[in-house]
Protein backbone atom coordinates (compact mmCIF):
# COMPACT_ATOMS: atom_id res chain seq x y z
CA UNK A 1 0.00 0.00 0.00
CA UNK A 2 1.45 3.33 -1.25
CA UNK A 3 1.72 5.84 1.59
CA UNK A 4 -0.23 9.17 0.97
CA UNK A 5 2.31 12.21 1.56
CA UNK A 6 1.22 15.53 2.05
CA UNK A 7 3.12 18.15 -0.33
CA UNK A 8 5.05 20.47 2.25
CA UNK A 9 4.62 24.02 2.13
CA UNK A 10 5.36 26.80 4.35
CA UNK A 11 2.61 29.06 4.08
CA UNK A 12 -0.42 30.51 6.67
CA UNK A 13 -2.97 28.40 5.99
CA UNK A 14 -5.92 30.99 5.56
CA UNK A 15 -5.91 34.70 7.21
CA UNK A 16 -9.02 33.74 9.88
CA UNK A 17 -6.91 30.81 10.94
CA UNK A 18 -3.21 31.90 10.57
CA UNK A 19 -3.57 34.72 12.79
CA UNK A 20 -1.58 33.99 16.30
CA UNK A 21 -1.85 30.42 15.68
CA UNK A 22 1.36 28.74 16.41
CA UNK A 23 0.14 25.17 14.97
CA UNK A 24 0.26 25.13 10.93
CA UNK A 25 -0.19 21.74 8.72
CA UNK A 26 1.46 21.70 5.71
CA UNK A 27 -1.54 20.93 3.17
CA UNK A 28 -3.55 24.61 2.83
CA UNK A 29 -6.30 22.88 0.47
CA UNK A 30 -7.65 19.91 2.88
CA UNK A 31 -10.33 20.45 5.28
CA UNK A 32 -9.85 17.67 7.22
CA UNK A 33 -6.50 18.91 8.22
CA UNK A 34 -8.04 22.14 9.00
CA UNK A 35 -9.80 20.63 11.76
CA UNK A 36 -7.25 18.53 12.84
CA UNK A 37 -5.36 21.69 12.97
CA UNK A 38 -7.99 23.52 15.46
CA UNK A 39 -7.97 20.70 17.40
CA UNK A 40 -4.21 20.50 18.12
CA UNK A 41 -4.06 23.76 18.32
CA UNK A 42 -6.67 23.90 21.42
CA UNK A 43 -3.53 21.44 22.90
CA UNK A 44 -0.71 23.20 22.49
CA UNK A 45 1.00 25.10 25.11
CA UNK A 46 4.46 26.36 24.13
CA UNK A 47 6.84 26.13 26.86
CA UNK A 48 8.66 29.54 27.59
CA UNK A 49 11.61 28.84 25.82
CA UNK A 50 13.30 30.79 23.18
CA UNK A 51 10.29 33.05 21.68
CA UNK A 52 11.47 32.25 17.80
CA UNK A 53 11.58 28.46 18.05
CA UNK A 54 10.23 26.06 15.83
CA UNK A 55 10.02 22.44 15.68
CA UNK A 56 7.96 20.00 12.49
CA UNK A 57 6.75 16.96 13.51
CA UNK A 58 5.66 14.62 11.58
CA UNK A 59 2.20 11.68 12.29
CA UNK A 60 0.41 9.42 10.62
CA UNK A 61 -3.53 9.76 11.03
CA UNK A 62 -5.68 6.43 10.47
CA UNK A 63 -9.01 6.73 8.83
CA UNK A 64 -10.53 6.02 12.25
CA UNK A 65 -8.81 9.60 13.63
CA UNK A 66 -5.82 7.16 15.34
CA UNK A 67 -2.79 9.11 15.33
CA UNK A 68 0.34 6.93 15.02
CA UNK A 69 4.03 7.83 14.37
CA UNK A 70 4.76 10.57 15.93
CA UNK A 71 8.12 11.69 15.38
CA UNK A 72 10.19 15.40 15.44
CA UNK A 73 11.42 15.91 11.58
CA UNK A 74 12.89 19.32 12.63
CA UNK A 75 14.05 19.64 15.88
CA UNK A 76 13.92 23.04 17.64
CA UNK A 77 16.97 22.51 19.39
CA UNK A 78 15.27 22.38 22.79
CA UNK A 79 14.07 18.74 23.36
CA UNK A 80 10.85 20.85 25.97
CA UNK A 81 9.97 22.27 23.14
CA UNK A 82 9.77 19.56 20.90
CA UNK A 83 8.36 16.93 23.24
CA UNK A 84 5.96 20.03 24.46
CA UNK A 85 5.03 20.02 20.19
CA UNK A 86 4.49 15.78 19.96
CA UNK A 87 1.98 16.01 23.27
CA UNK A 88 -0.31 18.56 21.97
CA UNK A 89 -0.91 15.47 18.77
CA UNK A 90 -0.89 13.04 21.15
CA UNK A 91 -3.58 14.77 23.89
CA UNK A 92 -5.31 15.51 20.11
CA UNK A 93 -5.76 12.36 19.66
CA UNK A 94 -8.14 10.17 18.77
CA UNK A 95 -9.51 13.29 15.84
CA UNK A 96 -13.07 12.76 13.84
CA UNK A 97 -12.50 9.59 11.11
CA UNK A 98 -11.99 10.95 7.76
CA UNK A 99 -14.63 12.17 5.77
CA UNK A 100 -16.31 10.10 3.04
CA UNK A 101 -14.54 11.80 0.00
CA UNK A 102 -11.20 10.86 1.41
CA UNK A 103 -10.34 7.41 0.78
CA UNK A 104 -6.84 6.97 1.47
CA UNK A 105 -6.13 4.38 4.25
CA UNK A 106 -4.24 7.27 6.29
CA UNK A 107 -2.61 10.08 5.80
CA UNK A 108 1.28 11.02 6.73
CA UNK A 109 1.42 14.81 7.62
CA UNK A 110 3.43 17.29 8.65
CA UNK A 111 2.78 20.30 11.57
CA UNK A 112 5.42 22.96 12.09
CA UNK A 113 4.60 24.43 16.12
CA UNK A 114 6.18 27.74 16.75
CA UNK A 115 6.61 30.08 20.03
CA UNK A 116 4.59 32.71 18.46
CA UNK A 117 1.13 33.63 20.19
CA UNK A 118 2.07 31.10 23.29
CA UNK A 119 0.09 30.87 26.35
């Protein structure tokens, strides 16, 4: 089975969402992700650490809203940080199963988590 990759780009995903919001996924067109995106974002508390830093992680969601393989792709150089980053997918987790129109097993995804607008 041929793993579905989402195309990485580094872009806000739209202005209503972009604004403050330290948690960006890396496919601006899906609106699945978009929620998943809301909902890790409700998670994520950035650790007072160095106000620029930045950390991608990378999961795998399931169809059922399981997310699996959670792994740093781009450390931040503080391991708080990034560990602070794979809990807020993890406490996300399990998300909504995917909707009907997407029929890919799972999906492999990427999140970049930033200082910016922490609480």
């Amino acid at each position: 089975m041929e793993e579905s990759k989402i195309p990485e780009l580094d872009a806000p995903i739209a202005p209503s969402l972009e604004e403050e919001n330290p948690v960006k996924p890396y496919d601006l067109n899906n609106p699945y992700l978009g929620l998943v995106q809301r909902r890790i974002s409700r998670e994520w508390k950035s650790p007072l650490t160095d106000p620029t830093a930045e950390t991608i992680v990378r999961f795998r969601l399931d169809r059922s809203g399981e997310i699996t393989s959670v792994e740093i792709e781009k450390s931040s150089g503080s391991e708080y940080f990034d560990l602070a980053a794979k809990r807020a997918i993890q406490s996300a987790s399990p998300l909504p199963a995917f909707p009907a129109d997407l029929d890919e097993p799972y999906l492999t995804t990427h999140f970049k988590f930033s200082a910016v607008g922490r609480r």
